[in-house]
C-alpha atoms as a PDB file:
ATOM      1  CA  UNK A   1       4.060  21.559 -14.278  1.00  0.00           C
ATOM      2  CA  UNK A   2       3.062  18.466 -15.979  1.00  0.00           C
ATOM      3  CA  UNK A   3      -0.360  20.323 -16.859  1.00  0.00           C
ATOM      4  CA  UNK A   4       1.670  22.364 -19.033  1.00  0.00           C
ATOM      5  CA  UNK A   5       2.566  19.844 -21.564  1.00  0.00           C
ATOM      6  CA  UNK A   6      -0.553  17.445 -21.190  1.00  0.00           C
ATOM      7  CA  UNK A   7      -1.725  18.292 -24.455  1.00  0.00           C
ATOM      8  CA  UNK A   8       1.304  17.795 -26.266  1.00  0.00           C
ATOM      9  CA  UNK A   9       1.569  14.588 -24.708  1.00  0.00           C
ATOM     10  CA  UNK A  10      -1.572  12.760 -25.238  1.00  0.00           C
ATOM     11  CA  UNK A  11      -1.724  13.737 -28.911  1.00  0.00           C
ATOM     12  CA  UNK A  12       1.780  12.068 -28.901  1.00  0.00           C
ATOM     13  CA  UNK A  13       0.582   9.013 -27.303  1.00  0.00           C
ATOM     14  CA  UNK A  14      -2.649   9.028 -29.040  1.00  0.00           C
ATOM     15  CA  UNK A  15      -0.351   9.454 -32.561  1.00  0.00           C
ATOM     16  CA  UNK A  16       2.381   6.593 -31.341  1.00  0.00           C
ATOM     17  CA  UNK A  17      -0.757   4.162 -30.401  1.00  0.00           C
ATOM     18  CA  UNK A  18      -2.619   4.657 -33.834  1.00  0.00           C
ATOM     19  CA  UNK A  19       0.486   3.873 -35.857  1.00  0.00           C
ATOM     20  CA  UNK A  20       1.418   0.395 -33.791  1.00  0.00           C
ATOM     21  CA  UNK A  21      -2.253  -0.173 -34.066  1.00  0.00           C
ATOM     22  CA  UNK A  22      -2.135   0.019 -38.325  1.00  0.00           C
ATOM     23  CA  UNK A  23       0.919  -1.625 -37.994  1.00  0.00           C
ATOM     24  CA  UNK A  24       0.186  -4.502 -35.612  1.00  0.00           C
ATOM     25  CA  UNK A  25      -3.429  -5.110 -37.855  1.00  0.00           C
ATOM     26  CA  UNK A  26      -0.411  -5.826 -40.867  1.00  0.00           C
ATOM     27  CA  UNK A  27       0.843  -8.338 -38.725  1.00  0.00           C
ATOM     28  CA  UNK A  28       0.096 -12.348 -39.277  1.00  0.00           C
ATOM     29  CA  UNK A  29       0.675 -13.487 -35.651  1.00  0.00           C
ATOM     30  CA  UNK A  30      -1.950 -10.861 -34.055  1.00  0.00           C
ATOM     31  CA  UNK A  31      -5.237 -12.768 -33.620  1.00  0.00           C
ATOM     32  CA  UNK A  32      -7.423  -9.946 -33.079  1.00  0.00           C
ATOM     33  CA  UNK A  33      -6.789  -6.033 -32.546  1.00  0.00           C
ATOM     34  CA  UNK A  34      -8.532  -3.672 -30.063  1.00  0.00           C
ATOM     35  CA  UNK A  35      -7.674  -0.382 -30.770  1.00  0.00           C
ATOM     36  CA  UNK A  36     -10.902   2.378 -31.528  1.00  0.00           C
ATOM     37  CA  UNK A  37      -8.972   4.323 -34.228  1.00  0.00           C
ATOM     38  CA  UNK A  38      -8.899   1.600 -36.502  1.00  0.00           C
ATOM     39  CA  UNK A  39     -12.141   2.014 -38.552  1.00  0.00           C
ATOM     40  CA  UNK A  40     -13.333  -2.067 -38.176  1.00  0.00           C
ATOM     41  CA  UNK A  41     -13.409  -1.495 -34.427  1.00  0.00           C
ATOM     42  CA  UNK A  42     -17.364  -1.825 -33.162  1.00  0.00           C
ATOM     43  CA  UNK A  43     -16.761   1.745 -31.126  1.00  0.00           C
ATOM     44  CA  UNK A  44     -14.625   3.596 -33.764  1.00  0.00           C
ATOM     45  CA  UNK A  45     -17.504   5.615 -35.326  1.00  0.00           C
ATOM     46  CA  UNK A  46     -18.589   6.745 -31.750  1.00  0.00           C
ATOM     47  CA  UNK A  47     -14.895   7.937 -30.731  1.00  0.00           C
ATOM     48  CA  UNK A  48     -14.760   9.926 -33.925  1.00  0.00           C
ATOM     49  CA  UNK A  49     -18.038  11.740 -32.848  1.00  0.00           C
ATOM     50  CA  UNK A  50     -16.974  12.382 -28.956  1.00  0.00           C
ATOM     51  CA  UNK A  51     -13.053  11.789 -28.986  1.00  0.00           C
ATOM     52  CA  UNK A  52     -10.242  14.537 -30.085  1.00  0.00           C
ATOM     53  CA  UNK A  53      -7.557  11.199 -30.429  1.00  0.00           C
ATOM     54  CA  UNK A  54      -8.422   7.627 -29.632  1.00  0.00           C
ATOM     55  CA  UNK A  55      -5.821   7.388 -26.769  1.00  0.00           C
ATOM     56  CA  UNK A  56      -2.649   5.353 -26.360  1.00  0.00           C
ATOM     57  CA  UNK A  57      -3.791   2.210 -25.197  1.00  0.00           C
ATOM     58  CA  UNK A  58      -4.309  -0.958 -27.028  1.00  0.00           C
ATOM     59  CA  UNK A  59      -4.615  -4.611 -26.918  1.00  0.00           C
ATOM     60  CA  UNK A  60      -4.086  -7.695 -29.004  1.00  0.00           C
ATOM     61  CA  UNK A  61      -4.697 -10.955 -28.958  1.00  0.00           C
ATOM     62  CA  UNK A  62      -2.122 -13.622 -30.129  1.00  0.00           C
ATOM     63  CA  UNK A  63      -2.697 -17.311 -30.576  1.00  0.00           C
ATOM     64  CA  UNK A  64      -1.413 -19.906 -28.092  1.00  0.00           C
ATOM     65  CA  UNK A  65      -3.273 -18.542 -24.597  1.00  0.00           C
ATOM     66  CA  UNK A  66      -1.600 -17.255 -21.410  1.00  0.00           C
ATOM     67  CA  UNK A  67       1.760 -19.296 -22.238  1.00  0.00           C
ATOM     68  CA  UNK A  68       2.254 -17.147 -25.675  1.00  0.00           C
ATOM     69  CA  UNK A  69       1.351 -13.913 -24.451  1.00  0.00           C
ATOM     70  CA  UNK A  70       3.772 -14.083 -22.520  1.00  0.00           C
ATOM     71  CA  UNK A  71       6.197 -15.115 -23.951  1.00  0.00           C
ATOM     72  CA  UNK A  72       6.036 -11.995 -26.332  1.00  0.00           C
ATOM     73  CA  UNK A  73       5.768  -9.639 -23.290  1.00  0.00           C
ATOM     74  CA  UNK A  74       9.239 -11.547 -22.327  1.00  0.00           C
ATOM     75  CA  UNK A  75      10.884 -11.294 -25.450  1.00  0.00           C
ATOM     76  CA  UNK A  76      10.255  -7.315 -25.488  1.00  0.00           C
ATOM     77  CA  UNK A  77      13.230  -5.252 -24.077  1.00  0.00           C
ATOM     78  CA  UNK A  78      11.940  -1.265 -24.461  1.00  0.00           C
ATOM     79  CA  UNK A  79       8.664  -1.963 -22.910  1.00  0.00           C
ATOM     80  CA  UNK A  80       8.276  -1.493 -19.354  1.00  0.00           C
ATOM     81  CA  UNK A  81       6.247  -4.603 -17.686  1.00  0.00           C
ATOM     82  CA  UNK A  82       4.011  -2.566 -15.183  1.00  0.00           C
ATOM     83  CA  UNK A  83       0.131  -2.364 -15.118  1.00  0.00           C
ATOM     84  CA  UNK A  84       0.799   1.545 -15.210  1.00  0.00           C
ATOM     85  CA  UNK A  85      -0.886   3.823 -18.492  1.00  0.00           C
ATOM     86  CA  UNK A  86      -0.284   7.078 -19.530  1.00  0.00           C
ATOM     87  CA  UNK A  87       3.450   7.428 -18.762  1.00  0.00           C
ATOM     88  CA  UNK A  88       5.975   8.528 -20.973  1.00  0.00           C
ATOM     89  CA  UNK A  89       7.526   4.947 -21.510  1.00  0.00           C
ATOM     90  CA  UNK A  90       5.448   2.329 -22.866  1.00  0.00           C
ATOM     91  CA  UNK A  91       4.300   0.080 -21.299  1.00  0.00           C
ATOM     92  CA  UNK A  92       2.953  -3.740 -21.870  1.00  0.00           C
ATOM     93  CA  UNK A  93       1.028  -6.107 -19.415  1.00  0.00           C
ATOM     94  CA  UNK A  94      -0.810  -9.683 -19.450  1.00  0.00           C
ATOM     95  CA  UNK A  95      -4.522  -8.485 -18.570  1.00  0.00           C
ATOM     96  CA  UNK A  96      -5.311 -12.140 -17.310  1.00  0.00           C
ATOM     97  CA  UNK A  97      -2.916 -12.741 -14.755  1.00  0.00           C
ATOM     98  CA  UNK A  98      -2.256  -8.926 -13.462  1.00  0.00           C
ATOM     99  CA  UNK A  99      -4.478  -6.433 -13.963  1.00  0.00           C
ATOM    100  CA  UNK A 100      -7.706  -8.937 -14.288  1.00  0.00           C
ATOM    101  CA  UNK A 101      -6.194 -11.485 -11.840  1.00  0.00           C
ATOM    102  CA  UNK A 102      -8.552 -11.795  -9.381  1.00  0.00           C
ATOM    103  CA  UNK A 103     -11.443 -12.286 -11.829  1.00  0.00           C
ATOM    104  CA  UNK A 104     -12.780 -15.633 -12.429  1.00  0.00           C
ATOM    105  CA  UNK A 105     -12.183 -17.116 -16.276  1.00  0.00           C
ATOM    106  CA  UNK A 106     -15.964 -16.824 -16.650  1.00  0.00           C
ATOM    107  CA  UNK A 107     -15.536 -13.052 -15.511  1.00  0.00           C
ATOM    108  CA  UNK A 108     -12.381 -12.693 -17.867  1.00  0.00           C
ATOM    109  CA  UNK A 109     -14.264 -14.043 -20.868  1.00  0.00           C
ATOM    110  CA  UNK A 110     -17.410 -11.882 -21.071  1.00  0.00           C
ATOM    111  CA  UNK A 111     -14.705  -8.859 -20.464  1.00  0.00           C
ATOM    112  CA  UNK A 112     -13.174 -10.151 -23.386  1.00  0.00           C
ATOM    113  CA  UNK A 113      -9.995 -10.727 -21.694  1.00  0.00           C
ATOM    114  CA  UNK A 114      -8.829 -13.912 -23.190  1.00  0.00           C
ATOM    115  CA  UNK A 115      -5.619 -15.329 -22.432  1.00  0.00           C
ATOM    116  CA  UNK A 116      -3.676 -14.430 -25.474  1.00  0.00           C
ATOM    117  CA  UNK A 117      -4.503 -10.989 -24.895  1.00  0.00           C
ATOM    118  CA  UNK A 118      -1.530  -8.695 -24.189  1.00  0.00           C
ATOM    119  CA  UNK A 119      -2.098  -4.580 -23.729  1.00  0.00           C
ATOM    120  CA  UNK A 120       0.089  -1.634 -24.164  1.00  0.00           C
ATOM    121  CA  UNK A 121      -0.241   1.704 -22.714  1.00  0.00           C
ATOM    122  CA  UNK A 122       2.074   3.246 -25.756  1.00  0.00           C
ATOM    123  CA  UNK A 123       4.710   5.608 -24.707  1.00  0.00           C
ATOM    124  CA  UNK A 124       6.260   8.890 -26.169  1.00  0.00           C
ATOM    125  CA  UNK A 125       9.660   6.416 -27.637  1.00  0.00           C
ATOM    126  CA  UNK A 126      10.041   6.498 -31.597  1.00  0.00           C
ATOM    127  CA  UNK A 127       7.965   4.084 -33.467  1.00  0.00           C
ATOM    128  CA  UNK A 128      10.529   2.258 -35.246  1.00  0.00           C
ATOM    129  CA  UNK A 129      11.679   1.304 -31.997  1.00  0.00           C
ATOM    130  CA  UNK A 130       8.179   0.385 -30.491  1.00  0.00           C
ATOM    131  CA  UNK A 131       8.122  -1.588 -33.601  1.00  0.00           C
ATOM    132  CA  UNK A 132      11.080  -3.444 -33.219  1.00  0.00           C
ATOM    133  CA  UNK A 133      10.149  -4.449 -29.733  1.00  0.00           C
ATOM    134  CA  UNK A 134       6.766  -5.894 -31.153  1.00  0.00           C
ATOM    135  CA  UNK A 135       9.328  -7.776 -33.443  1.00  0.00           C
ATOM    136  CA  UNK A 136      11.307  -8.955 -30.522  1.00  0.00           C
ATOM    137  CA  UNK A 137       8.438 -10.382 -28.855  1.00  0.00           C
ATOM    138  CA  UNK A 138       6.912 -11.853 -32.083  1.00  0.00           C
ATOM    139  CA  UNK A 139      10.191 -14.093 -32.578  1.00  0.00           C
ATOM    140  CA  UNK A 140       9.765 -14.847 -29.091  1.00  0.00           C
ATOM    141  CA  UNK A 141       6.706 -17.063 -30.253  1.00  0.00           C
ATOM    142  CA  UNK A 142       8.228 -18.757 -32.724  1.00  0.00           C
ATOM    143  CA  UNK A 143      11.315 -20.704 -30.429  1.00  0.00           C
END
C-alpha cells in the first residue's frame, strides 16, 4: 500500500526539507548548513544532474558543542527525537551521541560530525509549524 503514495511523499518531504533548509540558512544562530539543494553546498551541482529532489534530510550546525545542540533538540516539541528518516513526522537527532556514538571524536570529525551538529529527517507537518519548532529550540539556546 505504502508503494502507492511513495511518490507523493518524497516530493513532499523533499519540498518541506528545501524550504527549512532556505529558511534555516536566514537564520543567525545556525553555524553551518548541510542541505544539497541549497546552491553553496559542495554536492549541489551533482544532485541537480542525478537527483529528481534533494531529499528530506538535513543537518546544521549551531555554536556551543554537544551541550547546545541539545539543548535545541530539547526545546523542540513537534519533532520526534528518534534516529528514524523517512517517516511521515519529522524527526530530529544529535548525530554525536546517537547515531555516531560509538565512533571515536577523531572518527566523528573527519565525518564532519561535530558536536553542534543536529539533523532532521523532515516530515510531511506544515512548514510554519516545522518552523516554529526550529524557533522553540533556538530560544532554547539563549536561557
Amino acid at each position: 500500500k505504502g508503494l502507492e503514495t511513495l511518490d507523493l511523499r518524497m516530493r513532499a518531504h523533499s519540498d518541506n526539507a528545501q524550504r527549512l533548509a532556505e529558511w534555516l540558512a536566514e537564520h543567525s544562530l545556525v553555524e553551518a548548513l548541510h542541505y544539497c539543494g541549497l546552491p553553496d553546498h559542495p554536492g549541489h551541482a551533482l544532485a541537480v544532474r542525478q537527483q529528481q529532489g534533494f531529499g528530506g534530510v538535513l543537518a546544521f550546525e549551531v555554536a556551543g558543542g554537544r551541550e547546545a545542540a541539545w539543548q535545541f533538540i530539547n526545546g523542540t516539541e513537534l519533532m520526534s527525537l528518534t534516529a528514524n528518516l523517512g517517516d511521515a513526522k519529522t524527526t530530529i537527532v544529535h548525530p554525536a551521541s546517537t547515531t555516531h556514538g560509538r565512533l571515536t571524536a577523531e572518527q566523528r570529525g573527519a565525518a564532519g560530525i561535530s558536536e553542534g551538529l543536529v539533523r532532521i529527517a523532515v516530515g510531511l507537518e506544515d512548514l510554519a509549524d516545522l518552523q516554529s519548532d526550529c524557533l522553540r529550540g533556538f530560544a532554547a539556546l539563549s536561557r
